[in-house]
C-alpha atoms as a PDB file:
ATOM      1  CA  UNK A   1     119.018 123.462 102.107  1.00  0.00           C
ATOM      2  CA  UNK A   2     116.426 120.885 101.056  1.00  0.00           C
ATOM      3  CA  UNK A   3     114.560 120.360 103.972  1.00  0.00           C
ATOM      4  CA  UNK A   4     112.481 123.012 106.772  1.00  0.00           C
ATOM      5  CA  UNK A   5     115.272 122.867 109.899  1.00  0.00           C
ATOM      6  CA  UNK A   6     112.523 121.797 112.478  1.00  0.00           C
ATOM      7  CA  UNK A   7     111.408 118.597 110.059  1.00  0.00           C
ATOM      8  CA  UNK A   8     110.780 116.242 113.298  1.00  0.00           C
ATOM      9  CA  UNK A   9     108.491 118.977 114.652  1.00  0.00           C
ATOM     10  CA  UNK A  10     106.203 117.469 111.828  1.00  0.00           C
ATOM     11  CA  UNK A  11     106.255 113.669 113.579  1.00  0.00           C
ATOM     12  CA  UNK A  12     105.222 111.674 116.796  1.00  0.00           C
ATOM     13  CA  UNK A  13     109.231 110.697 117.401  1.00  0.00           C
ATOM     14  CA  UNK A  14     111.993 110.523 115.596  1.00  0.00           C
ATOM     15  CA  UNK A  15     111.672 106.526 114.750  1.00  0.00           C
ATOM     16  CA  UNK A  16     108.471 107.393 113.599  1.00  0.00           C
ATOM     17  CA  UNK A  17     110.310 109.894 110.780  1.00  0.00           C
ATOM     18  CA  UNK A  18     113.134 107.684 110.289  1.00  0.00           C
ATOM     19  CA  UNK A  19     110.931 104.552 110.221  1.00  0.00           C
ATOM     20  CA  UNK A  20     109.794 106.374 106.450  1.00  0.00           C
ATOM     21  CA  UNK A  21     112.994 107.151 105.211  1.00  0.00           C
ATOM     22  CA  UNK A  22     114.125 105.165 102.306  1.00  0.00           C
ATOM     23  CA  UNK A  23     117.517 105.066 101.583  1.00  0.00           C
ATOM     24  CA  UNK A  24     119.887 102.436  98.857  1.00  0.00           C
ATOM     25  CA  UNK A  25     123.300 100.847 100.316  1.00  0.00           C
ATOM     26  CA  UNK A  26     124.833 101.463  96.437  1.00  0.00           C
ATOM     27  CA  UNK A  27     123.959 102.927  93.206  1.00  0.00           C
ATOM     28  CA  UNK A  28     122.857 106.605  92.185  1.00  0.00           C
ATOM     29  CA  UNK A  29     121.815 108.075  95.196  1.00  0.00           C
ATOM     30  CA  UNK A  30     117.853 108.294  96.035  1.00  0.00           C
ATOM     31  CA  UNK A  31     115.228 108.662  99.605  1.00  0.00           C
ATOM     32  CA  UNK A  32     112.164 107.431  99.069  1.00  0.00           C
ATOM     33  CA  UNK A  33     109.740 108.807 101.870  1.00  0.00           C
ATOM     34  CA  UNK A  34     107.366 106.152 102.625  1.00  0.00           C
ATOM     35  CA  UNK A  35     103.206 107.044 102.327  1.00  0.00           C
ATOM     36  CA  UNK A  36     101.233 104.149 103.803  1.00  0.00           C
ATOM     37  CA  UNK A  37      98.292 103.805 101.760  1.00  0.00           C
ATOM     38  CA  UNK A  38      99.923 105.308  98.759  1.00  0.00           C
ATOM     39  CA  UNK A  39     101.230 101.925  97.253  1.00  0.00           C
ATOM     40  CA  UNK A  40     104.391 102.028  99.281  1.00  0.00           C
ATOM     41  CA  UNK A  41     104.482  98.657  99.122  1.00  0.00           C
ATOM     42  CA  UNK A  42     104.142  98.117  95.611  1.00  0.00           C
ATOM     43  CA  UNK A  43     106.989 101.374  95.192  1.00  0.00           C
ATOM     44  CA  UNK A  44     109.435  99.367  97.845  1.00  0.00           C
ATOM     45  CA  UNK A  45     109.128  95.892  95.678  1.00  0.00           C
ATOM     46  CA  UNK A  46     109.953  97.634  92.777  1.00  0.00           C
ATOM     47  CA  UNK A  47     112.718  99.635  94.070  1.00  0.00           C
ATOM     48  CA  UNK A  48     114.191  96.172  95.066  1.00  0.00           C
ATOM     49  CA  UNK A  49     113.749  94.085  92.021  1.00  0.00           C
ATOM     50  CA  UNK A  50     115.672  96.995  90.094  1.00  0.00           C
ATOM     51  CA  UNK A  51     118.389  97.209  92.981  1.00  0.00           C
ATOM     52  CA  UNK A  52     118.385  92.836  92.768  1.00  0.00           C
ATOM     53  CA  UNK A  53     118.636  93.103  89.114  1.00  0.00           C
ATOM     54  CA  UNK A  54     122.055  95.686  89.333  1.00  0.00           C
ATOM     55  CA  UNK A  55     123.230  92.932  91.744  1.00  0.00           C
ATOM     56  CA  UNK A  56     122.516  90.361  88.949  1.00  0.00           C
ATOM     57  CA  UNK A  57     120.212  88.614  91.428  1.00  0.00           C
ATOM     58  CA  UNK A  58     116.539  87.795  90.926  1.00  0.00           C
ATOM     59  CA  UNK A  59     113.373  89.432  92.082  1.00  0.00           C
ATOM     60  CA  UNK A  60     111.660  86.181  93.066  1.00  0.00           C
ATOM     61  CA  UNK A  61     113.241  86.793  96.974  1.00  0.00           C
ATOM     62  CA  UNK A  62     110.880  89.955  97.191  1.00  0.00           C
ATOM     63  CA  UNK A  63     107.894  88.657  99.679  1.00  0.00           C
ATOM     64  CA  UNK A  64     106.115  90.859 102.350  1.00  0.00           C
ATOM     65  CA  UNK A  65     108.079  90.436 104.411  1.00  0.00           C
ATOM     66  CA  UNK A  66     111.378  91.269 102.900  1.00  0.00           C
ATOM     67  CA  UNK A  67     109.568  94.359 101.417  1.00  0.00           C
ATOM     68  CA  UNK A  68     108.385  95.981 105.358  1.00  0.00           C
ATOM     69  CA  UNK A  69     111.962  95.196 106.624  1.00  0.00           C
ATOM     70  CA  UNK A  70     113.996  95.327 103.430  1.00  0.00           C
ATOM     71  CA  UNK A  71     117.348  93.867 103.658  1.00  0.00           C
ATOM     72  CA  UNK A  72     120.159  95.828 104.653  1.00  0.00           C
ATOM     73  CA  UNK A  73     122.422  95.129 101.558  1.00  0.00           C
ATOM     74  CA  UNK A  74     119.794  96.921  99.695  1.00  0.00           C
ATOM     75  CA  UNK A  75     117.785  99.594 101.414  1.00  0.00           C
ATOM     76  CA  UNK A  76     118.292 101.393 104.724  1.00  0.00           C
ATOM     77  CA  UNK A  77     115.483 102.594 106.704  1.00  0.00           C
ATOM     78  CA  UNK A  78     114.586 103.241 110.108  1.00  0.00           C
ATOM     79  CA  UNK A  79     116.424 103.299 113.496  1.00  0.00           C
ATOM     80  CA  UNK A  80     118.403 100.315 113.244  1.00  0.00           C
ATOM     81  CA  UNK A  81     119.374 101.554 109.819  1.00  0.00           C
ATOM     82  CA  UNK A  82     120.048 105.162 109.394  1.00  0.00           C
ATOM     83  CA  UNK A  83     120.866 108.053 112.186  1.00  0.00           C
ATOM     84  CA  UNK A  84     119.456 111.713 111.641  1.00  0.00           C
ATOM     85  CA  UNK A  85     123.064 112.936 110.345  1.00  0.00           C
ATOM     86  CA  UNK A  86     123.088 110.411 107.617  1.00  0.00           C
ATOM     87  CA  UNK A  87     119.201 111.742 106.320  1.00  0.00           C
ATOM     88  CA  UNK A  88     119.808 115.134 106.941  1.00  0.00           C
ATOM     89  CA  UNK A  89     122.844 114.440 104.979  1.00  0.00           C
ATOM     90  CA  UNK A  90     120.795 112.956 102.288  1.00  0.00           C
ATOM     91  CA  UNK A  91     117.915 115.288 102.245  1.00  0.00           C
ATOM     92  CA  UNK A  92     120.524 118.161 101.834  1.00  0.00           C
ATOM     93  CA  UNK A  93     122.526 116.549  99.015  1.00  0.00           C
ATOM     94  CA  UNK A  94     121.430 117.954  95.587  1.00  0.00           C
ATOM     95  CA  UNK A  95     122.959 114.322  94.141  1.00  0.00           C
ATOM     96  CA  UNK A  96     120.084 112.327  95.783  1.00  0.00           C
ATOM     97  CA  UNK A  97     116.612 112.170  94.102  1.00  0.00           C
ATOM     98  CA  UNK A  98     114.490 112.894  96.948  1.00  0.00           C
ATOM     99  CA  UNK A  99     110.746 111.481  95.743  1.00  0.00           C
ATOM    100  CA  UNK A 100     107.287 110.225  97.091  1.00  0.00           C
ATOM    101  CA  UNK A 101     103.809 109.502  96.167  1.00  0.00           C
ATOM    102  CA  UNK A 102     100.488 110.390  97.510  1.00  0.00           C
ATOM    103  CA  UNK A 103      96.983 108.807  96.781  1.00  0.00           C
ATOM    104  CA  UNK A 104      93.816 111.320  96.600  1.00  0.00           C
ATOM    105  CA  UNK A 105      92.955 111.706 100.215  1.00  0.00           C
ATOM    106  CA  UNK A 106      89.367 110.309  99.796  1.00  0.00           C
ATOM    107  CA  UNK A 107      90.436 107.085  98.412  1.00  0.00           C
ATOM    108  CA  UNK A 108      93.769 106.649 100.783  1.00  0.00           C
ATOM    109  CA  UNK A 109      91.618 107.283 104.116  1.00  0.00           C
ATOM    110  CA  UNK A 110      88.675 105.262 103.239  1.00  0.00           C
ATOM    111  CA  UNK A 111      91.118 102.358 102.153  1.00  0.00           C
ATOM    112  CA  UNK A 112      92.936 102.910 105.776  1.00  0.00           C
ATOM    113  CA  UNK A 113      89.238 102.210 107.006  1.00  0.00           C
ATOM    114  CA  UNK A 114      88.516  99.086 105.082  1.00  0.00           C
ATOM    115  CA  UNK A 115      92.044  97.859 105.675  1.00  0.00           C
ATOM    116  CA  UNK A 116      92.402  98.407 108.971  1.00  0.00           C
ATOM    117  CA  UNK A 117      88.838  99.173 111.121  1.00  0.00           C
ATOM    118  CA  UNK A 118      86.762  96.635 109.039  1.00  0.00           C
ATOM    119  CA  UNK A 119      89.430  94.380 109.192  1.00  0.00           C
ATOM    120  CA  UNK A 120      89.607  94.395 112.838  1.00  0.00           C
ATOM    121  CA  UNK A 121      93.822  95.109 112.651  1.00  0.00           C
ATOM    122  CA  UNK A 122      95.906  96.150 115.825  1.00  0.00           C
ATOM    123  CA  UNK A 123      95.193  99.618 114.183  1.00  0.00           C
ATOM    124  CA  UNK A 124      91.870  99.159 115.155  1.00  0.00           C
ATOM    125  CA  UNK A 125      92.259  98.346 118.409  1.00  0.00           C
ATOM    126  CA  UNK A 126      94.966 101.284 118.700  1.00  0.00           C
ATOM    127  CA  UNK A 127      92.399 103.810 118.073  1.00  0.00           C
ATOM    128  CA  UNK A 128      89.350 102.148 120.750  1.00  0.00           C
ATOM    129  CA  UNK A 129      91.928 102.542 123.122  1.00  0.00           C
ATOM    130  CA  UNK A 130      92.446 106.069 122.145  1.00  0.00           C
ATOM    131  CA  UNK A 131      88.785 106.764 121.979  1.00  0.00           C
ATOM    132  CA  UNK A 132      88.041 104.488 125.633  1.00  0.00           C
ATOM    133  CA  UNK A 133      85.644 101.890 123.778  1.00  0.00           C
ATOM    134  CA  UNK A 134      85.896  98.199 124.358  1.00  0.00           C
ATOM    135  CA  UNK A 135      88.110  97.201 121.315  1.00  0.00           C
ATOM    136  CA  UNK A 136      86.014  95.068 119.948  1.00  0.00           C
ATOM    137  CA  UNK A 137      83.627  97.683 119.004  1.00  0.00           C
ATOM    138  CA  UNK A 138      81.784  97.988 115.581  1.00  0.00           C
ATOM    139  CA  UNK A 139      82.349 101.315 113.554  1.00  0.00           C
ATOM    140  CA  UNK A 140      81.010 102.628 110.825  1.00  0.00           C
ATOM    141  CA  UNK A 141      82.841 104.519 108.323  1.00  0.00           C
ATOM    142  CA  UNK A 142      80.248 107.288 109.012  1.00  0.00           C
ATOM    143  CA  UNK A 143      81.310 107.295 112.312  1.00  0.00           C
ATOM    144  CA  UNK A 144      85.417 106.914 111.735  1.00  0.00           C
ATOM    145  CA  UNK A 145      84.815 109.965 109.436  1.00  0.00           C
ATOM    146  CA  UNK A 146      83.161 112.048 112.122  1.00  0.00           C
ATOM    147  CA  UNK A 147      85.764 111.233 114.858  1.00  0.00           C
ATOM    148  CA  UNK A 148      88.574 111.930 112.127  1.00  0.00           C
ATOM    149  CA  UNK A 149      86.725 115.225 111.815  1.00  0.00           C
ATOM    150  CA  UNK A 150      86.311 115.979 115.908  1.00  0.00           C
ATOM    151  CA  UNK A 151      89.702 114.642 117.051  1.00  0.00           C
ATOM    152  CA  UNK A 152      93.119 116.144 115.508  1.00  0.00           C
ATOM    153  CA  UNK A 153      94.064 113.036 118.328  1.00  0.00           C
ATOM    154  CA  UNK A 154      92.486 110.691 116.807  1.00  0.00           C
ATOM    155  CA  UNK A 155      94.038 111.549 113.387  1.00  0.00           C
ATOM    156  CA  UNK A 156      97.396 110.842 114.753  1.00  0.00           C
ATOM    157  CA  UNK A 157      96.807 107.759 115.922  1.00  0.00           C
ATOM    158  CA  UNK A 158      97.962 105.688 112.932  1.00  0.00           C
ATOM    159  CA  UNK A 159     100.079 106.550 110.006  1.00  0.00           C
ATOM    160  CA  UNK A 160      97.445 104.533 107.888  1.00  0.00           C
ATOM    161  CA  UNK A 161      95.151 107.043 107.687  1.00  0.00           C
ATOM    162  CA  UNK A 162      97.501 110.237 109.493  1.00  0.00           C
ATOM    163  CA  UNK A 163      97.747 113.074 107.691  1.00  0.00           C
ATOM    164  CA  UNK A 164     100.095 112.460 104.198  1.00  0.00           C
ATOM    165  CA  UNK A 165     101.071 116.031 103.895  1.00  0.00           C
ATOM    166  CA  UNK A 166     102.827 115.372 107.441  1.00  0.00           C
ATOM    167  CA  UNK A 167     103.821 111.735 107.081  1.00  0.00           C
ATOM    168  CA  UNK A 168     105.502 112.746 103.711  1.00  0.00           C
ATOM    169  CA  UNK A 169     106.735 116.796 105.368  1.00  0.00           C
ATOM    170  CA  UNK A 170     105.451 117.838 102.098  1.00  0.00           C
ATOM    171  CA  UNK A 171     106.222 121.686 103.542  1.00  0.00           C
ATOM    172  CA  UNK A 172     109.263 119.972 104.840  1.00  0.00           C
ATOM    173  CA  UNK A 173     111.095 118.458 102.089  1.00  0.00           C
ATOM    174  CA  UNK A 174     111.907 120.272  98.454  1.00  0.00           C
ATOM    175  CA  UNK A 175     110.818 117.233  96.891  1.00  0.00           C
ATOM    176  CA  UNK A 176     112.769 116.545  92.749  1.00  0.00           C
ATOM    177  CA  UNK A 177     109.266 114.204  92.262  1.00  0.00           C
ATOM    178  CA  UNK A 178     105.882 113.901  94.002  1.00  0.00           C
ATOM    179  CA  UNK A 179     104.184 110.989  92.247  1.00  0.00           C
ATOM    180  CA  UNK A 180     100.078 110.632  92.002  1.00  0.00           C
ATOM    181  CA  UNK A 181      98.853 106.688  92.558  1.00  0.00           C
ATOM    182  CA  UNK A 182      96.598 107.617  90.144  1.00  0.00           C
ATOM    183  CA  UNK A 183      98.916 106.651  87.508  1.00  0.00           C
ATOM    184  CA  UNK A 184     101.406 104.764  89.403  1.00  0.00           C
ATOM    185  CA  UNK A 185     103.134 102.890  86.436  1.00  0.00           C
ATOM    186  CA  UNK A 186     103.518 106.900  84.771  1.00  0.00           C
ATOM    187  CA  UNK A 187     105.221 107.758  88.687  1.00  0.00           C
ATOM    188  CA  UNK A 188     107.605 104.903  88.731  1.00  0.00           C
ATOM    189  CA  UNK A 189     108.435 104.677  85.379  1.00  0.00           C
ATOM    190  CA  UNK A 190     109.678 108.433  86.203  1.00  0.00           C
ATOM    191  CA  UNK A 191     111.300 106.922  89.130  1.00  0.00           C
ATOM    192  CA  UNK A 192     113.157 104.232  87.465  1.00  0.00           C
ATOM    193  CA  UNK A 193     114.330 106.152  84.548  1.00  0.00           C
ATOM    194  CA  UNK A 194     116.007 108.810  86.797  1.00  0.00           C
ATOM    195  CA  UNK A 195     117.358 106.382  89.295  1.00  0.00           C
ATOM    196  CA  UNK A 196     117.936 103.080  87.226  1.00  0.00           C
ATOM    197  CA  UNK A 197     118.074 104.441  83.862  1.00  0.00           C
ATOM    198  CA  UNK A 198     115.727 101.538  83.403  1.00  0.00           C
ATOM    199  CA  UNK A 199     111.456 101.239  82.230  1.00  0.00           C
ATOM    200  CA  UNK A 200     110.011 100.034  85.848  1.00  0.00           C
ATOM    201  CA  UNK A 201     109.874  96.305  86.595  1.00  0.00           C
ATOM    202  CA  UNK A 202     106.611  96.918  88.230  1.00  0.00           C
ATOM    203  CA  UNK A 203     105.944  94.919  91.526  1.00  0.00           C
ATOM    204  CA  UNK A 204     102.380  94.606  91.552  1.00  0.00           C
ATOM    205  CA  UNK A 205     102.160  93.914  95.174  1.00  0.00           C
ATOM    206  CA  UNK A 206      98.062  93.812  95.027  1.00  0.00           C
ATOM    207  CA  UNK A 207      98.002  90.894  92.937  1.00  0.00           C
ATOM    208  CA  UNK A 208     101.784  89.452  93.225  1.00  0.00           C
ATOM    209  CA  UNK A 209     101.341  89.280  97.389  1.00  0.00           C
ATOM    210  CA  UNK A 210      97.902  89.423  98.001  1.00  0.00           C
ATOM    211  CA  UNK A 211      97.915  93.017  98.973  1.00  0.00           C
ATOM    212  CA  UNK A 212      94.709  94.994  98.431  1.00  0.00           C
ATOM    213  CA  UNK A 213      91.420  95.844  99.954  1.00  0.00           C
ATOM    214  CA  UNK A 214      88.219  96.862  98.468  1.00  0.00           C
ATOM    215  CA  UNK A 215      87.347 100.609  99.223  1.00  0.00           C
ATOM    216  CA  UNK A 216      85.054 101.315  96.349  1.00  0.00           C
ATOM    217  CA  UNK A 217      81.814 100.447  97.397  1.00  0.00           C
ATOM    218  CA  UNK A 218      82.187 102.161 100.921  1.00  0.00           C
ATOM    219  CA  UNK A 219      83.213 105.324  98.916  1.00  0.00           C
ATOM    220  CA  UNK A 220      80.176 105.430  96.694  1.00  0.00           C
ATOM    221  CA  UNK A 221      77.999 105.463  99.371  1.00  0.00           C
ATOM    222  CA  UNK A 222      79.460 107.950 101.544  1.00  0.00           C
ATOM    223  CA  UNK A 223      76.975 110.677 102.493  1.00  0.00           C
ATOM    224  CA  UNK A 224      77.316 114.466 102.159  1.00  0.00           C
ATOM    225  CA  UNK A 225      77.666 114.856 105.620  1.00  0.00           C
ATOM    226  CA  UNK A 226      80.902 111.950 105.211  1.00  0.00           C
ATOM    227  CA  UNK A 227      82.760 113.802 102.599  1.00  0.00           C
ATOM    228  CA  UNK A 228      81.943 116.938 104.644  1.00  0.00           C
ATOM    229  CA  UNK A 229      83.932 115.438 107.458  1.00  0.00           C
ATOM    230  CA  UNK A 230      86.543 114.003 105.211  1.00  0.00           C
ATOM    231  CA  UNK A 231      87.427 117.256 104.240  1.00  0.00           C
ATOM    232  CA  UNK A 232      87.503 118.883 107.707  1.00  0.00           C
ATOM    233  CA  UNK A 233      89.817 116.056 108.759  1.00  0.00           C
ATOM    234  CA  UNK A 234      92.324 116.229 105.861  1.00  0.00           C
ATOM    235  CA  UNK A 235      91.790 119.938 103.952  1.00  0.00           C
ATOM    236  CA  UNK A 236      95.303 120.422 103.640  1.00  0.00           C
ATOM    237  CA  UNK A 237      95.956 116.721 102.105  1.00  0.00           C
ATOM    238  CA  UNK A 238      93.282 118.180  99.543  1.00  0.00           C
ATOM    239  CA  UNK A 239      94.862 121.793  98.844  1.00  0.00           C
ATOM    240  CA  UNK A 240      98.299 119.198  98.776  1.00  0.00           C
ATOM    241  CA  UNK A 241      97.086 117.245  96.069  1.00  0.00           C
ATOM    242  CA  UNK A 242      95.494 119.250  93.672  1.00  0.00           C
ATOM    243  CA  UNK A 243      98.616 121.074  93.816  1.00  0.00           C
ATOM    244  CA  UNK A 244     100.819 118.032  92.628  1.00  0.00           C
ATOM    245  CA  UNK A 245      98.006 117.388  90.189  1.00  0.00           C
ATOM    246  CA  UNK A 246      98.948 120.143  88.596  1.00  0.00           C
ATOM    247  CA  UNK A 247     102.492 120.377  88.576  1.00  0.00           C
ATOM    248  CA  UNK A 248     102.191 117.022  87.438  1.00  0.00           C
ATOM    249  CA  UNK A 249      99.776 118.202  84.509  1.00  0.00           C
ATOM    250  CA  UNK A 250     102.380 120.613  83.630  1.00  0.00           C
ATOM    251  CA  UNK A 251     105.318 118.758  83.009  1.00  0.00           C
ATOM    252  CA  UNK A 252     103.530 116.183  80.834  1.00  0.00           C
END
């Protein structure tokens, strides 16, 4: 078995699991577990221009839009898409390349911060809600650290800045590849070659679709006391990713 029995134990509901399943309609056989924050969207774009490209069609079609609710001749995902038979199907099948990618834990929550609090996003207002402040209140990321760091609520709030070794059941899932953003073209050009048998026809969503926000000046200034918090909220994203670091240092 490929996957821990109890896997939804790790999630809100089950739409919220199957809601980050990735799975293609043809082709070799892969599930892609979506990380917000982890340049899923840049990973689902260029998943789809290699899946267009084995239709003969052209990647030009790929827009946000089509890339948070990708067509069904392409990808299934979510509740409308795929029941819990056909993943657990999929996550036991030794034929499927089972992969994701995470993002170093500092950089992925305060970019969940910048893209979403500072931002003022629905996510925002989700978590005043949660927290019983008007939601048009100001925070500070000193202050969205410290409530990350006081409330294991208030950490499950939004899958922006939830915990990635849950949103990804990294103790779940017996993963073939666990990419590092870090070096994202190295991660899908691993991707590609296993699934495609092709180098990656990167989707650089950040500059192609206008997706990116500006995190590092907010992380450069972060106090002791911040990345104190940062790691009381998230140690086991940490211990998570030093441990892919170095399987991934091992098999270069």
């Amino acid at each position: 078995m490929s996957f821990h029995p109890k896997i939804l134990d790790n999630y809100l509901h089950q739409k919220h699991f199957l809601q980050l399943v990735n799975i293609p309609v043809s082709g070799k056989p892969f599930l892609y577990m979506k990380n917000h924050k982890a340049a899923c969207t840049t990973v689902l774009a260029t998943l789809m221009a290699h899946m267009l490209s084995e239709k003969g069609e052209d990647a030009a079609s790929i827009d946000m839009s089509t890339v948070h609710t990708p067509p069904k001749s392409l990808l299934l995902t979510g509740p409308r898409g795929l029941s819990m038979p056909r993943v657990m199907e999929a996550l036991a099948d030794r034929q499927v390349f089972r992969f994701t990618i995470l993002r170093e834990p500092t950089a992925r929550t305060v970019s969940s911060y910048a893209d979403k609090i500072v931002k003022g996003d629905k996510q925002k207002a989700k978590l005043m809600r949660y927290l019983k402040r008007p939601v048009n209140s100001d925070m500070s990321l000193s202050e969205f650290l410290d409530v990350m760091a006081q409330d294991e609520g208030a950490r499950d709030v939004d899958r922006h800045w939830r915990s990635q070794r849950k949103e990804v059941s990294y103790d779940f899932i017996n993963y073939d590849f666990v990419g590092d953003m870090a070096d994202l073209k190295g991660a899908l050009a691993h991707v590609t070659r296993r699934v495609f048998d092709a180098e990656p026809m990167l989707q650089d969503t950040r500059s192609s679709l206008g997706h990116k926000s500006s995190s590092a000046e907010l992380i450069a200034e972060m106090t002791p006391t911040d990345r104190k918090n940062i790691e009381t909220a998230f140690g086991p994203d940490f211990e998570m990713y030093e441990d892919v670091r170095k399987t991934l240092a091992q098999a270069a």
